[in-house]
Protein backbone atom coordinates (compact mmCIF):
# COMPACT_ATOMS: atom_id res chain seq x y z
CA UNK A 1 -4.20 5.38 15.67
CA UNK A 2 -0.94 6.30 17.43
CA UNK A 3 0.69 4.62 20.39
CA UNK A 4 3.37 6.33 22.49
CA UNK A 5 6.53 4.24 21.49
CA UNK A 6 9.04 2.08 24.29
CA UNK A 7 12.03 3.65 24.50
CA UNK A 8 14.44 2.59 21.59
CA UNK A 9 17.97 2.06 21.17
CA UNK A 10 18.07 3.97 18.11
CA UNK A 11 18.09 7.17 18.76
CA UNK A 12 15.58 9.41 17.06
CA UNK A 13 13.02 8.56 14.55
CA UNK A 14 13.86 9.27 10.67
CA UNK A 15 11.88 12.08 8.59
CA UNK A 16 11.18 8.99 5.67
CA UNK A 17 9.24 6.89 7.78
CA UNK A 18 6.73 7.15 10.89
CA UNK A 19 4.83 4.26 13.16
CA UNK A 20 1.18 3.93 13.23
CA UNK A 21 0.88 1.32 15.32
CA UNK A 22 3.72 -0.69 17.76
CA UNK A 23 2.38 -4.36 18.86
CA UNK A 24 3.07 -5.50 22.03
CA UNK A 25 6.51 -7.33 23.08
CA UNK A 26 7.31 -9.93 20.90
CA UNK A 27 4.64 -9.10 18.36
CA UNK A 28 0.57 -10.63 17.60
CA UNK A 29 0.35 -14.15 15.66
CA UNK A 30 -2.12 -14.44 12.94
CA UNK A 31 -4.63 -15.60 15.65
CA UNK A 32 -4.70 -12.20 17.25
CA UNK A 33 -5.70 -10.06 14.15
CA UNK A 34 -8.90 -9.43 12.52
CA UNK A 35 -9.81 -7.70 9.45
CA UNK A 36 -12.98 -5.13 8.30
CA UNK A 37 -13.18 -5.29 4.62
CA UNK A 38 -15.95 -2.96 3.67
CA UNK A 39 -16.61 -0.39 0.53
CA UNK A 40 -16.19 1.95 3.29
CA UNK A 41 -12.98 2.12 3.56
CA UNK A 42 -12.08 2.42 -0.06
CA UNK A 43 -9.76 5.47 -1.02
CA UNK A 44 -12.53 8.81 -1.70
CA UNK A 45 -12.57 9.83 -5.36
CA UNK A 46 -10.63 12.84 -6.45
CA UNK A 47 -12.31 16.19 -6.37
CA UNK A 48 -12.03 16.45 -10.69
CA UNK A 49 -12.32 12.86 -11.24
CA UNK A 50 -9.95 9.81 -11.70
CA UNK A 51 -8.87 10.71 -15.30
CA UNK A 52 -5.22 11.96 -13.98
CA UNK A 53 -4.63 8.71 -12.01
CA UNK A 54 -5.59 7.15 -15.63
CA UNK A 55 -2.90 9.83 -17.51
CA UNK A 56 -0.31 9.47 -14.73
CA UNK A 57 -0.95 5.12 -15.55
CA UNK A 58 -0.41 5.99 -19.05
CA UNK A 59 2.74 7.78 -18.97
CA UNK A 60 4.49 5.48 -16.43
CA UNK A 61 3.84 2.59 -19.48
CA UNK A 62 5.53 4.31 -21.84
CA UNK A 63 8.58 4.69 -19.49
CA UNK A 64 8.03 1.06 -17.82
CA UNK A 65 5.92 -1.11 -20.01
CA UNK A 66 7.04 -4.26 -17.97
CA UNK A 67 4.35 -2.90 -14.42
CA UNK A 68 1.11 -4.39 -14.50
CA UNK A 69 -1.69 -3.29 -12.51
CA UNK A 70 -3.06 -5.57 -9.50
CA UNK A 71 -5.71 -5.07 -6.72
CA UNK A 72 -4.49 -4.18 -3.37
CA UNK A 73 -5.69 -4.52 0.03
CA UNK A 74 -6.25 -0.27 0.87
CA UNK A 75 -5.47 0.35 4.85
CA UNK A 76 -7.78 2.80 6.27
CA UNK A 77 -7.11 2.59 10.04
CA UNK A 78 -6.55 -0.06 12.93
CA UNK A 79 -7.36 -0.65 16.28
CA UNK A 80 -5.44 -2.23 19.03
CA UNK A 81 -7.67 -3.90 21.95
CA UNK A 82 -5.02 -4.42 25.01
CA UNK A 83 -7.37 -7.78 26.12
CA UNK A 84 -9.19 -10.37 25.07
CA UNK A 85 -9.43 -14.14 25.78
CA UNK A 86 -6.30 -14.81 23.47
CA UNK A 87 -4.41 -11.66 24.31
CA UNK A 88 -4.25 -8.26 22.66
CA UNK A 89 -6.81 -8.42 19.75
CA UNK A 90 -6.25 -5.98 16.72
CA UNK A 91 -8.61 -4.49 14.23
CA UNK A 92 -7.79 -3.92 10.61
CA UNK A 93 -9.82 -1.71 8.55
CA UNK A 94 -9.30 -2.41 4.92
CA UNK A 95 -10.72 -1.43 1.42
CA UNK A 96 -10.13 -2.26 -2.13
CA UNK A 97 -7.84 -0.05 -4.01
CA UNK A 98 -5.08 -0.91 -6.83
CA UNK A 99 -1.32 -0.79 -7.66
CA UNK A 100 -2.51 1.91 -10.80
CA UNK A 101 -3.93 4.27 -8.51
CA UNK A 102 -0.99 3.84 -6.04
CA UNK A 103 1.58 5.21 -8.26
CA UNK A 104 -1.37 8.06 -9.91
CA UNK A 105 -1.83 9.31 -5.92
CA UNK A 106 0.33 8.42 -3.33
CA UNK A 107 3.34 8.64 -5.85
CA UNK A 108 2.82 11.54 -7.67
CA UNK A 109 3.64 14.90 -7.45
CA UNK A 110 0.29 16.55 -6.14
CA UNK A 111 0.44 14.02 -3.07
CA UNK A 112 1.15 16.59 -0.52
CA UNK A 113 -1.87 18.42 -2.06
CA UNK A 114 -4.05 15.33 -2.37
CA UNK A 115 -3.20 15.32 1.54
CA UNK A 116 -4.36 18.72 2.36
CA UNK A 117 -7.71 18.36 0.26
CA UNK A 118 -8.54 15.45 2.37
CA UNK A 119 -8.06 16.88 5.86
CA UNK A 120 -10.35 19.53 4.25
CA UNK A 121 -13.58 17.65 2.75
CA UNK A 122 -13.17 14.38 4.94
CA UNK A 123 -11.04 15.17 8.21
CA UNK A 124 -8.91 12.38 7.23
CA UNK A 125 -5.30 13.54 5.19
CA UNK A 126 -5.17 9.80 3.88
CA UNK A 127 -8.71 10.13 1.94
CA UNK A 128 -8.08 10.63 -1.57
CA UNK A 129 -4.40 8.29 -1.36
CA UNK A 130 -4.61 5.01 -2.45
CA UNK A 131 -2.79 3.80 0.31
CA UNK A 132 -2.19 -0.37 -0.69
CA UNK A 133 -1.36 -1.80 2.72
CA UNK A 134 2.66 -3.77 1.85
CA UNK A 135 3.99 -6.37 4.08
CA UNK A 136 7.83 -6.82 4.79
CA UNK A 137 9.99 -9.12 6.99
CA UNK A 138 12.72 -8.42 9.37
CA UNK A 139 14.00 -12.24 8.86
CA UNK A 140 16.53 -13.96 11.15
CA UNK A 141 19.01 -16.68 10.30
CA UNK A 142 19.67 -19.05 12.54
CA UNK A 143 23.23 -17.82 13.20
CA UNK A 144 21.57 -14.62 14.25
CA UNK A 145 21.68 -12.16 11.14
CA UNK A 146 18.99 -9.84 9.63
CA UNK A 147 18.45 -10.35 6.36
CA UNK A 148 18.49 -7.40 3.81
CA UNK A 149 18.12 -6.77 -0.19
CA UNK A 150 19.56 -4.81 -2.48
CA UNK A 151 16.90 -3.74 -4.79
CA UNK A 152 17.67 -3.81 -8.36
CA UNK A 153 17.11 -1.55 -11.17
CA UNK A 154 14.20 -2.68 -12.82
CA UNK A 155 11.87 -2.05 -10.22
CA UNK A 156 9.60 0.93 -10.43
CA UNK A 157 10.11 1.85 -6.03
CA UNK A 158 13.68 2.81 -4.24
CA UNK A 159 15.89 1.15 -7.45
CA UNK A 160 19.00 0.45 -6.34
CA UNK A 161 18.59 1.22 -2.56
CA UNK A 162 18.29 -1.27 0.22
CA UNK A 163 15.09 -3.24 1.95
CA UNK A 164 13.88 -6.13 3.80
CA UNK A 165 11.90 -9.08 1.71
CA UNK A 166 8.53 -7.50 1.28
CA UNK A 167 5.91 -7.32 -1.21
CA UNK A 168 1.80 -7.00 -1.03
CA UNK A 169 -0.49 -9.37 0.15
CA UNK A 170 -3.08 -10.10 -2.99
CA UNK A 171 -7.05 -9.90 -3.16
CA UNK A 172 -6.77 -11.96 -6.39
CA UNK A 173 -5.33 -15.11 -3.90
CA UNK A 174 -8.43 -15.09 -2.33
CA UNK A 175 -11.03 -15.47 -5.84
CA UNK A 176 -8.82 -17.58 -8.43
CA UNK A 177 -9.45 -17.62 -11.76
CA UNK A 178 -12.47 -15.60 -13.48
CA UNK A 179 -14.07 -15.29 -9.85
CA UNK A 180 -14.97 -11.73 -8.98
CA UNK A 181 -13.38 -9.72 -6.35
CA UNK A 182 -15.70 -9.41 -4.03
CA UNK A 183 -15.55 -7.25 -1.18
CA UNK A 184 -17.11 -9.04 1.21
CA UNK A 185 -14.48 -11.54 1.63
CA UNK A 186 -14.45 -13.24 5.33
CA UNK A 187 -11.75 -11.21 7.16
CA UNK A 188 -10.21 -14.80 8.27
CA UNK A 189 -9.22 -15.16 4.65
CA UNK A 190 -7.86 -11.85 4.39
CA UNK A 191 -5.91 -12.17 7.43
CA UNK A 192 -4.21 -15.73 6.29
CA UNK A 193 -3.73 -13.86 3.03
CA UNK A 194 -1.67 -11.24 4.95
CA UNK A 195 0.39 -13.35 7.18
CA UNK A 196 0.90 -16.08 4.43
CA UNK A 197 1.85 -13.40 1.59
CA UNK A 198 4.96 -12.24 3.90
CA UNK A 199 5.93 -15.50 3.34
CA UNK A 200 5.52 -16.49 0.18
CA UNK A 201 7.91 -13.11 -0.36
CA UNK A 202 10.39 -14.41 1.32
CA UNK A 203 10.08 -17.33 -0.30
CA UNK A 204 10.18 -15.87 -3.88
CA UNK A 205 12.55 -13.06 -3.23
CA UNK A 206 15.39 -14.69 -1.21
CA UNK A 207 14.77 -18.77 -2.76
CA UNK A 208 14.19 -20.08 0.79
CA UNK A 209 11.90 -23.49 1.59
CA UNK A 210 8.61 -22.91 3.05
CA UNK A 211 9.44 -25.31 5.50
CA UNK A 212 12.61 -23.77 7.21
CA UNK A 213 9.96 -20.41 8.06
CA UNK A 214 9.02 -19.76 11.15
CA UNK A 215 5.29 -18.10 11.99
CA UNK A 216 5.12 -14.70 11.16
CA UNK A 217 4.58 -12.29 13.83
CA UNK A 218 3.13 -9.13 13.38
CA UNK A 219 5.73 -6.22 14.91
CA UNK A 220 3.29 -3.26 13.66
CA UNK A 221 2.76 -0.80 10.59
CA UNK A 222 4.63 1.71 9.77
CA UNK A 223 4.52 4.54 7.10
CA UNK A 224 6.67 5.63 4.24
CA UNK A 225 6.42 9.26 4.40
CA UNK A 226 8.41 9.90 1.36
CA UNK A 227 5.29 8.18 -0.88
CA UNK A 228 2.44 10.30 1.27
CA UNK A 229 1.77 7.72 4.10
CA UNK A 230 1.70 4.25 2.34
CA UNK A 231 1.44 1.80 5.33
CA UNK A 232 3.22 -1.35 5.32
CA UNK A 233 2.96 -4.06 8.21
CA UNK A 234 6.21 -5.32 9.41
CA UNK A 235 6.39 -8.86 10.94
CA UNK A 236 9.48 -10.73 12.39
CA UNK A 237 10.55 -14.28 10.74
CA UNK A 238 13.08 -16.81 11.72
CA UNK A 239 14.74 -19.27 9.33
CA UNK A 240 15.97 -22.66 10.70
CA UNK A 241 18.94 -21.83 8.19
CA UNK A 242 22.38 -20.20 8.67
CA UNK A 243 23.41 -17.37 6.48
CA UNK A 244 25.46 -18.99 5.00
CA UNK A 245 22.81 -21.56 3.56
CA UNK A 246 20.52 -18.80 3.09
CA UNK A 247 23.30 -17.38 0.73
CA UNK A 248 23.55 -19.82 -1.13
CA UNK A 249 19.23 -20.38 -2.00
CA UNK A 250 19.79 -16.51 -2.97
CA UNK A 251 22.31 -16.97 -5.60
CA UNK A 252 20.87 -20.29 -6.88
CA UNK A 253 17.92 -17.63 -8.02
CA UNK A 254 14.21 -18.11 -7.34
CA UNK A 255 11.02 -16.13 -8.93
CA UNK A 256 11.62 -12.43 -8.08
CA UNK A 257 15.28 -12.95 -8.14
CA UNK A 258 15.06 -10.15 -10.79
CA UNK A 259 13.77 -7.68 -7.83
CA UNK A 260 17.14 -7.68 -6.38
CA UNK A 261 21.03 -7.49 -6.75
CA UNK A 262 22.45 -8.26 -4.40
CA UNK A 263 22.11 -10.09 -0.26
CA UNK A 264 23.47 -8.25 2.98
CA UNK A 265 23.42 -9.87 6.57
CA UNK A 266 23.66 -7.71 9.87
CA UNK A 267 24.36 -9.21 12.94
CA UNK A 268 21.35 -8.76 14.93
CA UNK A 269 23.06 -7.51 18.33
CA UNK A 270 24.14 -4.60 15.59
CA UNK A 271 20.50 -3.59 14.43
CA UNK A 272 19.92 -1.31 17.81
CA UNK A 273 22.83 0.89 16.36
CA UNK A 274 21.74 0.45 12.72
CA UNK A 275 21.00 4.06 12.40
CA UNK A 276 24.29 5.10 13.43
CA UNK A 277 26.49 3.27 10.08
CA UNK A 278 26.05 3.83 7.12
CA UNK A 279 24.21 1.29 5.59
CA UNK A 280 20.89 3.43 7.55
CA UNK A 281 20.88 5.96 4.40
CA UNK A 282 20.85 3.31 1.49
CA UNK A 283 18.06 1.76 3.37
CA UNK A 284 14.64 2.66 1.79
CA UNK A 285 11.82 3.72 4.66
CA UNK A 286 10.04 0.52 4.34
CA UNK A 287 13.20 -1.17 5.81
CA UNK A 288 13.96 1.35 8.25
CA UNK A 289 10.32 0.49 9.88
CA UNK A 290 10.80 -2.37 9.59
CA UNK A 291 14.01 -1.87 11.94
CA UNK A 292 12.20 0.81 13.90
CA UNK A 293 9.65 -1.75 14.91
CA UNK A 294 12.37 -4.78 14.99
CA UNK A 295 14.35 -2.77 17.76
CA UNK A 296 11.45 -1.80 19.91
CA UNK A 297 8.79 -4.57 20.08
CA UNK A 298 11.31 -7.99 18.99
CA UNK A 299 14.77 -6.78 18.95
CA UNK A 300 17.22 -7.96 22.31
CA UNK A 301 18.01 -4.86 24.57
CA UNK A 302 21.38 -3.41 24.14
């Protein structure tokens, strides 16, 4: 779905990235969201088969052999209730899909194709895309600065550009060990997974105690156009620390410290005119959504 947007202080929206859904002022907590996991809405086979997601895998080893594969949460649409007895309700629809046949469909070269084919056979342009649902944070300090990353070289998406802490929220969290992935997991547990894995990537990425996070709120989803649609939900986080403190947890390291090079801080009276310095074009479009959505549904007015 697609909601008419408030009127934002930044003044048009960026080819890289568009909004599929704004949540109301001052974003949904995790109490407001609900999840549909069903086989349903799992990403449609490819017309010839899944052997070239399988070759693309293959030749993306021999140039990285340090990505894994993982299962992914797969976004196929959401629904925004305006009432209910807590407020605004939304609807997630999710499948199953994988971080393999991420990079062998949204991120290849017959995407735009892949695109067409599905508004074809299915009515739906997003059908044969893997589509694994990310999560990233537009996280305050308490001395009123966004927190940004610089990504490093190593990693296999926007190397060397900017972004907000982000990541995936995991299936695997929710059946440890040898447990099967099933796909009838309570959508309870899928939602915790999603607000907790924001997080816990926060957490890993930027060295910060659990403890000095605030509850994430969800701002909306937004997609990358430059990898064929891939949704990511953006939420808004506030750190009891100043940015100074959160500097120093960054350069002490932490467990994805390897994801990044480098910490930036904006002032977050500046992040309405964001898109006007030039720090907006060495931000990848998962960060500019998350902006997008920062300035219009959390952000102060100018």
């Amino acid at each position: 779905m697609r909601q008419e947007l408030k009127r934002c202080p930044t003044r048009t929206m960026d080819p890289e990235v568009s909004l599929l859904l704004q949540c109301p002022w001052g974003g949904l907590p995790e109490e407001q969201v609900r999840a549909e996991l069903s086989p349903a809405h799992d990403r449609r086979p490819l017309p010839g088969g899944d052997e070239a997601i399988a070759a693309s895998w293959e030749s993306r080893l021999q140039a990285q052999p340090w990505l894994f594969d993982a299962p992914k949460f797969r976004l196929h649409s959401v629904i925004l209730a305006p009432t209910g007895s807590q407020g605004p309700q939304l609807l997630l629809r999710l499948g199953l899909t994988s971080y393999r046949d991420f990079l062998g469909t949204n991120w290849t070269s017959s995407a735009a194709r892949l695109q067409q084919q599905g508004a074809t056979d299915w009515g739906d342009k997003q059908a044969y895309l893997a589509d694994p649902l990310g999560v990233g944070a537009a996280l305050a300090t308490a001395d009123n600065f966004l927190v940004f990353l610089r990504r490093s070289g190593q990693v296999a998406e926007a190397p060397g550009l900017v972004d907000v802490p982000g990541g995936h929220p995991e299936p695997q969290a929710l059946c440890p060990g040898d447990h099967p992935l099933h796909k009838d997991l309570p959508g309870e547990l899928v939602v915790h997974e999603l607000f907790s894995s924001v997080l816990q990537e926060i957490c890993d990425e930027v060295n910060l105690p659990l403890p000095t996070l605030s509850q994430p709120r969800l701002l909306g989803i937004a997609r990358n156009e430059t990898s064929a649609g891939r949704a990511s939900a953006e939420f808004y986080v506030q750190c009891s620390l100043t940015s100074e403190q959160v500097r120093k947890h960054y350069m002490s390291g932490g467990p994805e410290a390897h994801e990044s090079s480098g910490i930036i801080f904006v002032e977050t009276q500046r992040v309405c005119r964001l898109q006007e310095t030039k720090l907006w074009a060495e931000l990848c479009p998962s960060a500019k959504g998350a902006i997008f959505l920062y300035n219009v549904v959390q952000g102060s007015p100018i």
